[in-house]
N, C-alpha and C. Protein backbone atom coordinates (compact mmCIF):
# COMPACT_ATOMS: atom_id res chain seq x y z
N UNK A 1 -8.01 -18.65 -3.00
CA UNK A 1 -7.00 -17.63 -2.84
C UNK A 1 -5.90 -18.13 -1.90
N UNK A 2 -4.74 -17.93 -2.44
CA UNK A 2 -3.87 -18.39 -1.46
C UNK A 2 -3.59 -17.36 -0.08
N UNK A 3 -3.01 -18.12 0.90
CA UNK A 3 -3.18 -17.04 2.20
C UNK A 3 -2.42 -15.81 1.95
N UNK A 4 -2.42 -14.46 2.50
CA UNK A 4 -1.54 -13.53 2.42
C UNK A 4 -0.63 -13.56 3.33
N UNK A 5 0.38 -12.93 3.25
CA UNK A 5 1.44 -12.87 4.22
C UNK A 5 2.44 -11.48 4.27
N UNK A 6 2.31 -10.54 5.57
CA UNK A 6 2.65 -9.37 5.87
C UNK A 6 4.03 -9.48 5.86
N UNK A 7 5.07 -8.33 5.37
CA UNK A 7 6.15 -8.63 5.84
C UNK A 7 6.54 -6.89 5.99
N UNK A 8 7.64 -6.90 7.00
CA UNK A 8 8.16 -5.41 6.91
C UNK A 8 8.94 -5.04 5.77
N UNK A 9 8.61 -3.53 4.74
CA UNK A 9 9.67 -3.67 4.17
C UNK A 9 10.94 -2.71 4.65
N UNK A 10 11.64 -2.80 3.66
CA UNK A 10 12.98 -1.98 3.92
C UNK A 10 13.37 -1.25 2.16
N UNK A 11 14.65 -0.75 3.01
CA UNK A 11 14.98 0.18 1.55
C UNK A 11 15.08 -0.63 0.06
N UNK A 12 15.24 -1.70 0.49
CA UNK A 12 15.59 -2.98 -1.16
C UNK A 12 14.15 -3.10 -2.07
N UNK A 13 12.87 -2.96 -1.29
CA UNK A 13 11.58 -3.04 -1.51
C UNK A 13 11.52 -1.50 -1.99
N UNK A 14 12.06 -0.60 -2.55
CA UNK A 14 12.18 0.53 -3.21
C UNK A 14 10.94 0.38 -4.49
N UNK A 15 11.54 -0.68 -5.19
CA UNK A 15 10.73 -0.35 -6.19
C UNK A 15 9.07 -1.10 -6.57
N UNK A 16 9.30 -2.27 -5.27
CA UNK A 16 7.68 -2.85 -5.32
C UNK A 16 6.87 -2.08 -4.99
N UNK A 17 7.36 -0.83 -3.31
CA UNK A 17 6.51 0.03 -3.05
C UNK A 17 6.03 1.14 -3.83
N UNK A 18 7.05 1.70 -4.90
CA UNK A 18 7.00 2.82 -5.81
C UNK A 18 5.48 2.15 -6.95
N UNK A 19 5.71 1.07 -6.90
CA UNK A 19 4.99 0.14 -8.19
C UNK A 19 3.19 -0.05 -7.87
N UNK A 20 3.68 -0.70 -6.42
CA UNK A 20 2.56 -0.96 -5.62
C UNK A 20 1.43 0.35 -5.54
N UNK A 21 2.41 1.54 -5.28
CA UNK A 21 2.01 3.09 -4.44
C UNK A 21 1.32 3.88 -5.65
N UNK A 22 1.59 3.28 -7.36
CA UNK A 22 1.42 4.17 -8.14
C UNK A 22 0.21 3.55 -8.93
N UNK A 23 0.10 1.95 -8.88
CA UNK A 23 -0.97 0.90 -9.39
C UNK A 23 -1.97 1.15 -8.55
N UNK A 24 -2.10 1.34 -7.20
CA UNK A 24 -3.51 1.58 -6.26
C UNK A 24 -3.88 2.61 -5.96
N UNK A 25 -2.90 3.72 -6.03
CA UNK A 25 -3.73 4.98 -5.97
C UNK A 25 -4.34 5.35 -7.56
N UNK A 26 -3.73 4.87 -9.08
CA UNK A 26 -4.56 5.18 -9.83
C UNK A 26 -5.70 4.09 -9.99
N UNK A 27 -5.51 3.00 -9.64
CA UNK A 27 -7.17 2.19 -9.55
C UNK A 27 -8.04 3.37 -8.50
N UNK A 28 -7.89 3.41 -7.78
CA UNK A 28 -8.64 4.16 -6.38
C UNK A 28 -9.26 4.81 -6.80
N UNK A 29 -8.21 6.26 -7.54
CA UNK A 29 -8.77 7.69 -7.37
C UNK A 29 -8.99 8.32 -8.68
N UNK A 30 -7.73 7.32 -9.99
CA UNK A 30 -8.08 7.82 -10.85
C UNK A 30 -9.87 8.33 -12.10
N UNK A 31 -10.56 7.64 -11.62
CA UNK A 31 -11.77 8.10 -12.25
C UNK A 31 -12.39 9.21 -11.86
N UNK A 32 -12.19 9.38 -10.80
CA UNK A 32 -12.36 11.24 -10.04
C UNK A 32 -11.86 11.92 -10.26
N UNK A 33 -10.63 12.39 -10.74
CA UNK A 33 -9.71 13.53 -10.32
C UNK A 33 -9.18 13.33 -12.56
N UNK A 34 -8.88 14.40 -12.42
CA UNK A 34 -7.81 15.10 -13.75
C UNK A 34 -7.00 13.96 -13.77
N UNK A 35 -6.68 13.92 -15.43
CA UNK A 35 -5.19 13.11 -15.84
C UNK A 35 -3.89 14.15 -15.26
N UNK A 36 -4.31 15.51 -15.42
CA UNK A 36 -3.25 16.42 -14.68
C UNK A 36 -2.82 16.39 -13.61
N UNK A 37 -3.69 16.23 -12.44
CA UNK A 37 -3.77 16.16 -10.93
C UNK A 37 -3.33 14.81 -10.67
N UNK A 38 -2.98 13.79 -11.20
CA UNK A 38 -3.24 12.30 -10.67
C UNK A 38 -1.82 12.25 -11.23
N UNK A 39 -1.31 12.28 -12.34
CA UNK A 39 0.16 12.58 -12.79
C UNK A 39 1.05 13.32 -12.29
N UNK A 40 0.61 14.41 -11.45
CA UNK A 40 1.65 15.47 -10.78
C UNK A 40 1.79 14.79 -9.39
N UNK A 41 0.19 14.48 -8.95
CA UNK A 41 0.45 14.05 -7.73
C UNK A 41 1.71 12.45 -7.50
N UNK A 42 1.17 11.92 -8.55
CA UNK A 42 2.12 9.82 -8.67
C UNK A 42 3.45 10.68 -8.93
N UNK A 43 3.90 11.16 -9.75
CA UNK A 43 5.35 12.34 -10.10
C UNK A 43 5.66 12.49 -8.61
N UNK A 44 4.96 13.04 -8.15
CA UNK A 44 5.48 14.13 -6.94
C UNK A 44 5.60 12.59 -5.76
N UNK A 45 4.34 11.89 -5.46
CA UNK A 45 4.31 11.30 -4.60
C UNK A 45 5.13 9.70 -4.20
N UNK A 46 5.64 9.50 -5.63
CA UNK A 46 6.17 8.04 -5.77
C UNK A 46 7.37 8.09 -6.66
N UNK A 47 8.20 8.96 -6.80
CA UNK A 47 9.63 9.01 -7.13
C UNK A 47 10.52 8.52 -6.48
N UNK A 48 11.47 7.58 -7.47
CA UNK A 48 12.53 6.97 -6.73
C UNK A 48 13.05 7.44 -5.61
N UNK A 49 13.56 8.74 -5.86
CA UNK A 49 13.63 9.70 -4.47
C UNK A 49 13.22 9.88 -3.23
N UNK A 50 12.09 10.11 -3.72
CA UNK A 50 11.04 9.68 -2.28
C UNK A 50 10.97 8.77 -1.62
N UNK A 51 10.17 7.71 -2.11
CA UNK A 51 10.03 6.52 -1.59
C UNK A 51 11.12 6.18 -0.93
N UNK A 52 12.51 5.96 -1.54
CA UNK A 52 13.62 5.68 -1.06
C UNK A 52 13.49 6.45 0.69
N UNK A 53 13.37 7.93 0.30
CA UNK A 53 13.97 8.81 1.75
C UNK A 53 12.89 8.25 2.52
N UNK A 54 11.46 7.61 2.43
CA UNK A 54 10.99 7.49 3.04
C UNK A 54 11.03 5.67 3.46
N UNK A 55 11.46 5.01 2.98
CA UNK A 55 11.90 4.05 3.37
C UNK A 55 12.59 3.74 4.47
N UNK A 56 13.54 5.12 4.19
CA UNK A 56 14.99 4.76 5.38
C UNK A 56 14.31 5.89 6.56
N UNK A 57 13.27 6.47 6.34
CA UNK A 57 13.24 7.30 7.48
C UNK A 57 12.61 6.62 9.09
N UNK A 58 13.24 6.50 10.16
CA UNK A 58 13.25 5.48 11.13
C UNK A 58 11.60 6.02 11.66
N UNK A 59 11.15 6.93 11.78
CA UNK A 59 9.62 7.38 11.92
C UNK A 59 9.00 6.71 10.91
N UNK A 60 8.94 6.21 9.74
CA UNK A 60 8.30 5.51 8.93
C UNK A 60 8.46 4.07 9.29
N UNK A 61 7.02 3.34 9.32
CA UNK A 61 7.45 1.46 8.74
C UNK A 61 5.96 1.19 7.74
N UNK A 62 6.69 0.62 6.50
CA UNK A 62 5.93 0.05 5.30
C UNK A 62 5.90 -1.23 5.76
N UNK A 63 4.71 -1.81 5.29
CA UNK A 63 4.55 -3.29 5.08
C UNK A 63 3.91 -3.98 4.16
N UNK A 64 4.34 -4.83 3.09
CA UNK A 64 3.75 -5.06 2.14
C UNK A 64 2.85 -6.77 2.56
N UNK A 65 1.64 -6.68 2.33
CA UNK A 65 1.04 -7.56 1.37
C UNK A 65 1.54 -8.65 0.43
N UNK A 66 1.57 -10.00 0.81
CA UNK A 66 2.17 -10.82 -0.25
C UNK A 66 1.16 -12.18 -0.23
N UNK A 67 0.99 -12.31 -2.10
CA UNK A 67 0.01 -13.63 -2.41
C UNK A 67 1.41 -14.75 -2.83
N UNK A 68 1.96 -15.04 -2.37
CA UNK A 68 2.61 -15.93 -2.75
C UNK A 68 4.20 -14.83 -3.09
N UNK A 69 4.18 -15.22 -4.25
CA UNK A 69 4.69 -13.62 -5.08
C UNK A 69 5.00 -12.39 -5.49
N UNK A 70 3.42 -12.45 -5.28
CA UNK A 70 3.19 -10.96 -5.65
C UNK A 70 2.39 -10.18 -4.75
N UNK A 71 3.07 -9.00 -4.84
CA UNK A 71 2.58 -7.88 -3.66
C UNK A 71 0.94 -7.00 -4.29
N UNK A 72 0.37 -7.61 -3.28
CA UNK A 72 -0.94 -7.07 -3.54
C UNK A 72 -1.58 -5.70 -2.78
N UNK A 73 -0.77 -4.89 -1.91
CA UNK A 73 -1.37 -3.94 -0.77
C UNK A 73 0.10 -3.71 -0.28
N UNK A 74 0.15 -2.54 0.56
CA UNK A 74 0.77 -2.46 1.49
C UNK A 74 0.18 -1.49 2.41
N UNK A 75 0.94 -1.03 3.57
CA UNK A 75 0.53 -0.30 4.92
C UNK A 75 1.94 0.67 5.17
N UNK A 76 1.57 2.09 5.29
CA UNK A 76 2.90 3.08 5.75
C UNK A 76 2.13 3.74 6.68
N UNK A 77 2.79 3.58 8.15
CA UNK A 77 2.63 4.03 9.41
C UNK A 77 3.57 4.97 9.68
N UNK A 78 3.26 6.39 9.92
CA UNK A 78 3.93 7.23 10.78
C UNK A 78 4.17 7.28 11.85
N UNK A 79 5.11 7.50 13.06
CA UNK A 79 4.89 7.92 14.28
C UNK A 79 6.22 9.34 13.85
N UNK A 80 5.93 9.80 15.42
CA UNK A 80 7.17 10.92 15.56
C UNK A 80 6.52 12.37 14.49
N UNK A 81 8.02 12.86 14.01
CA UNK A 81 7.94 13.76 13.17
C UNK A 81 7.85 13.36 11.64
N UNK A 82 7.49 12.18 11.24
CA UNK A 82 7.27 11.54 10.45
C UNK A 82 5.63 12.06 9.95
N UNK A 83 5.01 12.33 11.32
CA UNK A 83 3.68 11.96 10.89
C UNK A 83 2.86 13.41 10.38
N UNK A 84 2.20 13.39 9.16
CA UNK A 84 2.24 14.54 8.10
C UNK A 84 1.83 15.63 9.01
N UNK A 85 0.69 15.23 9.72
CA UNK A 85 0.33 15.86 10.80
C UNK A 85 -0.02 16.07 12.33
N UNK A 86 -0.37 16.43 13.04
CA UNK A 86 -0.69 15.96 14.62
C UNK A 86 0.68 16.32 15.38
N UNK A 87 1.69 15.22 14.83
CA UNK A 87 2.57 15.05 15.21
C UNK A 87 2.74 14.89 16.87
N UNK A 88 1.94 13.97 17.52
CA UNK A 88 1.65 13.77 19.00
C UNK A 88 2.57 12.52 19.12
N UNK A 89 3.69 12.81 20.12
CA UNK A 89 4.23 11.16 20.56
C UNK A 89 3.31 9.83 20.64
N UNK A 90 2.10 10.30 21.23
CA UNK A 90 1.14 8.84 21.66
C UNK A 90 0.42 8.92 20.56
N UNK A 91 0.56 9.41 19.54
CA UNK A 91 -0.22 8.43 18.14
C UNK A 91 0.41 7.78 17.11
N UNK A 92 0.21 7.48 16.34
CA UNK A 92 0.49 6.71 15.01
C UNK A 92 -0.46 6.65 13.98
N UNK A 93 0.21 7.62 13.02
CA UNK A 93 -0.44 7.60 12.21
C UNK A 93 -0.76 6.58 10.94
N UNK A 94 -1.87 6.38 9.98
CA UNK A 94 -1.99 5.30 9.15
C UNK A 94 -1.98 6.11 8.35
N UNK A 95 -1.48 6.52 7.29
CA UNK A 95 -1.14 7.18 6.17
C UNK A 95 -1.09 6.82 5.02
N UNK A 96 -1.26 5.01 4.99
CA UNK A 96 -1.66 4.64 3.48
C UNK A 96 -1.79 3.04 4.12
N UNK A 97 -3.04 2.85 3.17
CA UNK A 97 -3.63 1.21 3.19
C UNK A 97 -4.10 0.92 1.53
N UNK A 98 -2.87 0.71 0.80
CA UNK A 98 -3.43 0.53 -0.62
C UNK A 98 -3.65 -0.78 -0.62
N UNK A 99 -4.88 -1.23 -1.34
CA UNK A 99 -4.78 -2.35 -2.07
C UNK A 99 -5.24 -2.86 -3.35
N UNK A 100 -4.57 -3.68 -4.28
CA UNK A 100 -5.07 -3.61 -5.43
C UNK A 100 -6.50 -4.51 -5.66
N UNK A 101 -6.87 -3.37 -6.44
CA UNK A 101 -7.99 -3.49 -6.59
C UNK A 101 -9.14 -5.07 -6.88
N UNK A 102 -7.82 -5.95 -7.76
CA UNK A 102 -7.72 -7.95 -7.89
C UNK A 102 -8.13 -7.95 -6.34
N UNK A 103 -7.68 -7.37 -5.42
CA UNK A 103 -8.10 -7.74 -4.16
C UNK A 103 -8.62 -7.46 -3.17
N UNK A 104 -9.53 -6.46 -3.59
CA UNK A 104 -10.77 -5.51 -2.36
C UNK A 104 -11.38 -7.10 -2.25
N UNK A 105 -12.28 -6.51 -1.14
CA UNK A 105 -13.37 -7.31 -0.73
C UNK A 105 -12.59 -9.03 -0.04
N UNK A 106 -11.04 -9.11 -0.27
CA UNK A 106 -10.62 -10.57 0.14
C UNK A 106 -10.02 -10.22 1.43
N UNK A 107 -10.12 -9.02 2.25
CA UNK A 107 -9.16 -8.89 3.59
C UNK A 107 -8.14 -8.12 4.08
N UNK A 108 -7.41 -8.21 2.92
CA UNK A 108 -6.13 -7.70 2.58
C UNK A 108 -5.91 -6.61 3.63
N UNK A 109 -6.89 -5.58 3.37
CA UNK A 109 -6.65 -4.36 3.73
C UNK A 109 -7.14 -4.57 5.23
N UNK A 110 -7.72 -5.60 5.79
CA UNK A 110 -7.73 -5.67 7.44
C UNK A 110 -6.71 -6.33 7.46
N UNK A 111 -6.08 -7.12 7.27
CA UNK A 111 -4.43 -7.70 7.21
C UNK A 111 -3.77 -6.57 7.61
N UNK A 112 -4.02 -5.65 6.54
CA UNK A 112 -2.83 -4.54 6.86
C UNK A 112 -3.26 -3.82 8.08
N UNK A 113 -4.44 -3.18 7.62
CA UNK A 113 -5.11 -2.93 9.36
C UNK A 113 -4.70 -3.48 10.83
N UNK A 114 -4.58 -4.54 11.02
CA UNK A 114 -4.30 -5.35 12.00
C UNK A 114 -2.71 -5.42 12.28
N UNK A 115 -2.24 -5.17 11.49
CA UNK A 115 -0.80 -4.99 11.28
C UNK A 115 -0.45 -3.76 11.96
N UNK A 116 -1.30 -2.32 11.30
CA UNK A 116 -1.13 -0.76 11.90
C UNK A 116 -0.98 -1.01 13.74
N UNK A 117 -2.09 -1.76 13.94
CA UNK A 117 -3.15 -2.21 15.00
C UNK A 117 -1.74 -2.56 16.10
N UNK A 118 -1.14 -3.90 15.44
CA UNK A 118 0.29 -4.41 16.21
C UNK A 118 1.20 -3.68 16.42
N UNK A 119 1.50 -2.85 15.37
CA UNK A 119 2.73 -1.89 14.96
C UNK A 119 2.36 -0.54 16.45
N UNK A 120 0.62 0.03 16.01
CA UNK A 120 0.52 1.11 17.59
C UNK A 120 1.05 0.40 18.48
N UNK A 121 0.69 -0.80 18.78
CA UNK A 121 0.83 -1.11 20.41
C UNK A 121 2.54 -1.65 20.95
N UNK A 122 2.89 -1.61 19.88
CA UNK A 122 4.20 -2.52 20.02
C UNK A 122 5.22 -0.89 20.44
N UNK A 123 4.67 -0.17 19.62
CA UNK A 123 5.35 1.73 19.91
C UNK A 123 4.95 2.08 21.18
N UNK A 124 3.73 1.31 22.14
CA UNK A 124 2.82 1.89 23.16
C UNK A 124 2.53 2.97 22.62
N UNK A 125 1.35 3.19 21.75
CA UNK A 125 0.74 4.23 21.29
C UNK A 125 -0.57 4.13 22.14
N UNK A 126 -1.02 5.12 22.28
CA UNK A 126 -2.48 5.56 23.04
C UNK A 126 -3.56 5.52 21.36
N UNK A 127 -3.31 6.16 20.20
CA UNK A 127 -4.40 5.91 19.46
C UNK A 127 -3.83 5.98 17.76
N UNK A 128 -4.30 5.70 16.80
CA UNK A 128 -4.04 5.68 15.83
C UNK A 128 -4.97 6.83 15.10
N UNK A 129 -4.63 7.20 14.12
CA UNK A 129 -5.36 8.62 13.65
C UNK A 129 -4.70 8.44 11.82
N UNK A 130 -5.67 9.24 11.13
CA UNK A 130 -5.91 8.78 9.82
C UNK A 130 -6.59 9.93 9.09
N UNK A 131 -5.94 10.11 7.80
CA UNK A 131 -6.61 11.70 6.83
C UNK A 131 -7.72 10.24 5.75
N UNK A 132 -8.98 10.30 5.21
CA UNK A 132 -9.33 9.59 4.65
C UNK A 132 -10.16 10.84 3.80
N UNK A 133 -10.01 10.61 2.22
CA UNK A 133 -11.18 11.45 1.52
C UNK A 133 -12.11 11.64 1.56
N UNK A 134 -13.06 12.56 1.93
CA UNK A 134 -14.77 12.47 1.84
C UNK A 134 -16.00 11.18 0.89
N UNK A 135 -14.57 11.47 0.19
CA UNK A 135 -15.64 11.09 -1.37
C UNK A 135 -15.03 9.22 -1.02
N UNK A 136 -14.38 8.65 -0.46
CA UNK A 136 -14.10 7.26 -0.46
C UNK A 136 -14.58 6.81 0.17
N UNK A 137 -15.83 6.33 0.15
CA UNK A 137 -17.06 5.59 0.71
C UNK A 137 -16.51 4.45 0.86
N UNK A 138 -15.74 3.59 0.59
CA UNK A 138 -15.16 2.55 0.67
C UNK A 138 -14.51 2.28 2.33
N UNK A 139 -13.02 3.36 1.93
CA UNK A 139 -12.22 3.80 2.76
C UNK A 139 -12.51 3.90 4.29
N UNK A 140 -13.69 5.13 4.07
CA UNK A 140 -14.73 5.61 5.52
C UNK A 140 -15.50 4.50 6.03
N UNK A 141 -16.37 3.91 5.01
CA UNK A 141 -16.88 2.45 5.81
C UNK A 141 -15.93 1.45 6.30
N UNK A 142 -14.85 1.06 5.92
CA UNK A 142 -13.85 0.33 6.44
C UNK A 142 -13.33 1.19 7.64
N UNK A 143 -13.04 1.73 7.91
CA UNK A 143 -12.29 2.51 8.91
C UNK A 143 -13.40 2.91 10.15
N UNK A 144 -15.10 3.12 9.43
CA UNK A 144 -15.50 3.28 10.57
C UNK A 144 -16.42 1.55 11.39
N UNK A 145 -16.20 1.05 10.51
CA UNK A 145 -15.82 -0.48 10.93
C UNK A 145 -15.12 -0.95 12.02
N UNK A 146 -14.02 -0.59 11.79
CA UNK A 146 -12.60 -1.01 12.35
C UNK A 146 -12.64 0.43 14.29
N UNK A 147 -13.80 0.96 14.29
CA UNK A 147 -13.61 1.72 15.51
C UNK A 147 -13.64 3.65 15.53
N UNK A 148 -12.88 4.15 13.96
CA UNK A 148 -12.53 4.52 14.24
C UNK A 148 -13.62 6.17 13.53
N UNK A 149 -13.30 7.13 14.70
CA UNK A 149 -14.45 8.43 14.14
C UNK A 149 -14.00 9.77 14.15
N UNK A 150 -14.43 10.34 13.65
CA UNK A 150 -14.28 11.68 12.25
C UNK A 150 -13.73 12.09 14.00
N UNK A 151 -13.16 13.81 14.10
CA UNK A 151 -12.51 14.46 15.12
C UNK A 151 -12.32 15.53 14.52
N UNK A 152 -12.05 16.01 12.89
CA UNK A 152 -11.04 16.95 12.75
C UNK A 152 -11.60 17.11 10.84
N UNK A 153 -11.27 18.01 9.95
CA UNK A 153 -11.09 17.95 8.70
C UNK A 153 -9.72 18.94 8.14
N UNK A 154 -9.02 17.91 7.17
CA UNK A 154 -7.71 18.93 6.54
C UNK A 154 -8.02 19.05 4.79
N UNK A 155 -7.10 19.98 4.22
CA UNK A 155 -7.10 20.17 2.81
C UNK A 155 -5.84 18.78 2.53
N UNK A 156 -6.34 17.91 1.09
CA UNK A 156 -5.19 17.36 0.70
C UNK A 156 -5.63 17.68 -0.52
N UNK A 157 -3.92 18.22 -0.91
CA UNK A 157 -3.58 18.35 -2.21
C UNK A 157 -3.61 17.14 -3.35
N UNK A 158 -4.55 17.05 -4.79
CA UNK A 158 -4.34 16.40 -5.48
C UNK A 158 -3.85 17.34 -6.66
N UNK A 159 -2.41 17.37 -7.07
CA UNK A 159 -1.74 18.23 -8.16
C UNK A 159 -2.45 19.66 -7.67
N UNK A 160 -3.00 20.34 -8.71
CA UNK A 160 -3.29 21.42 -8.24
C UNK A 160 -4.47 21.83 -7.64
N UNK A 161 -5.18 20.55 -7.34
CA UNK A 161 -6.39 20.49 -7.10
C UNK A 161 -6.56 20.59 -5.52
N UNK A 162 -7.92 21.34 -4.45
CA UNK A 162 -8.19 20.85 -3.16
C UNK A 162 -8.92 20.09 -2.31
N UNK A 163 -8.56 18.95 -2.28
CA UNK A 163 -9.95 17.97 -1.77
C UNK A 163 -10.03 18.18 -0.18
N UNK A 164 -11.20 17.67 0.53
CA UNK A 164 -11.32 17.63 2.04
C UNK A 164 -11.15 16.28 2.18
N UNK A 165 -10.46 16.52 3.54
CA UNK A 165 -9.80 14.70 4.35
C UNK A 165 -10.99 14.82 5.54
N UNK A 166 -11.31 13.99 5.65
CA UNK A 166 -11.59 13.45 6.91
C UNK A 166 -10.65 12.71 8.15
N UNK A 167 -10.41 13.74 9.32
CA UNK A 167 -9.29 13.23 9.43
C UNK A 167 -10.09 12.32 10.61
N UNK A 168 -9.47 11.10 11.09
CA UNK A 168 -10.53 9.53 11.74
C UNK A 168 -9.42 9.70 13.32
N UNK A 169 -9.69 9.05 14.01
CA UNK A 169 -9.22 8.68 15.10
C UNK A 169 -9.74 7.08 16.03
N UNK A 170 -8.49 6.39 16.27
CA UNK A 170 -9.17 5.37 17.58
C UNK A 170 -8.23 5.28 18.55
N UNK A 171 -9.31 5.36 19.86
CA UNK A 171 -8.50 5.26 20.74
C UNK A 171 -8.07 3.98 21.42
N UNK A 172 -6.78 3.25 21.24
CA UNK A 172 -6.94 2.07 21.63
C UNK A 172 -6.68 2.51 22.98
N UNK A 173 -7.45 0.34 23.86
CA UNK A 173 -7.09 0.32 25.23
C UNK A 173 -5.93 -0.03 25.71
């Protein structure tokens, strides 16, 4: 495997993230959830529109994942009023760690991790905090890996559907 390499994106990366954002959440989630719910939600959640406003929004930073080429993962960190919820100056939120699926199990997603990790401390954040699905056994073992433990539970909307988040917390030193 060739090495990966993190980079920040910006508004020009519009459409790798839209691409990236709509290829890993239906590897992920699609075998669980409705063709209805998974279509309203990629509609709703990864429109040119969006992505874009959230690109340029200065509370947001994306970072994509790169094998050479091609973008395999990326990472979108909240702080501020950016962040869906909490909304506490001393956190930062992790709000998405996709990666495609060609590349579970190679790192990637502690790449990006480690990245969140730089990105808290470089903000002087006190802790990083995270909504993760019940049902993503994956997700939860990685995360409670990496430090970090349950505190809280929210509703996330899939289309019209209501799943439970687990919402995670770590406190860095």
């Amino acid at each position: 495997m060739a090495s990966i390499i993190i980079n920040k994106a910006s508004a020009e990366d519009t459409d790798c993230i839209q691409k990236l954002g709509i290829q890993t959440f239906t590897e992920t989630f699609a075998e669980d959830n409705t063709e209805e719910a998974m279509e309203k939600y990629l509609r709703e959640s990864f429109n040119t529109e969006k992505v874009r406003s959230e690109l340029n929004n200065p509370d947001s930073h994306f970072y994509i994942a790169w094998e050479e080429d091609n973008p395999v993962g990326y990472l979108k960190v909240n702080c501020s009023k950016a962040q869906t919820e909490l909304q506490d100056e001393t956190g930062l939120e992790i709000e998405r760690i996709y990666v495609k699926k060609s590349h579970h199990g190679k790192k990637v997603g502690q790449l990006l991790y480690d990245q969140a990790l730089k990105t808290a401390q470089h903000l002087n954040k006190s802790y990083l905090w995270l909504g993760v699905w019940e049902e993503n056994l994956r997700a939860l073992n990685f995360y409670r890996k990496n430090g970090f433990v349950e505190f809280d539970k929210h509703t996330f909307r899939l289309g019209d559907e209501e799943q439970t988040d687990l919402m995670m917390k770590k406190i860095l030193d």
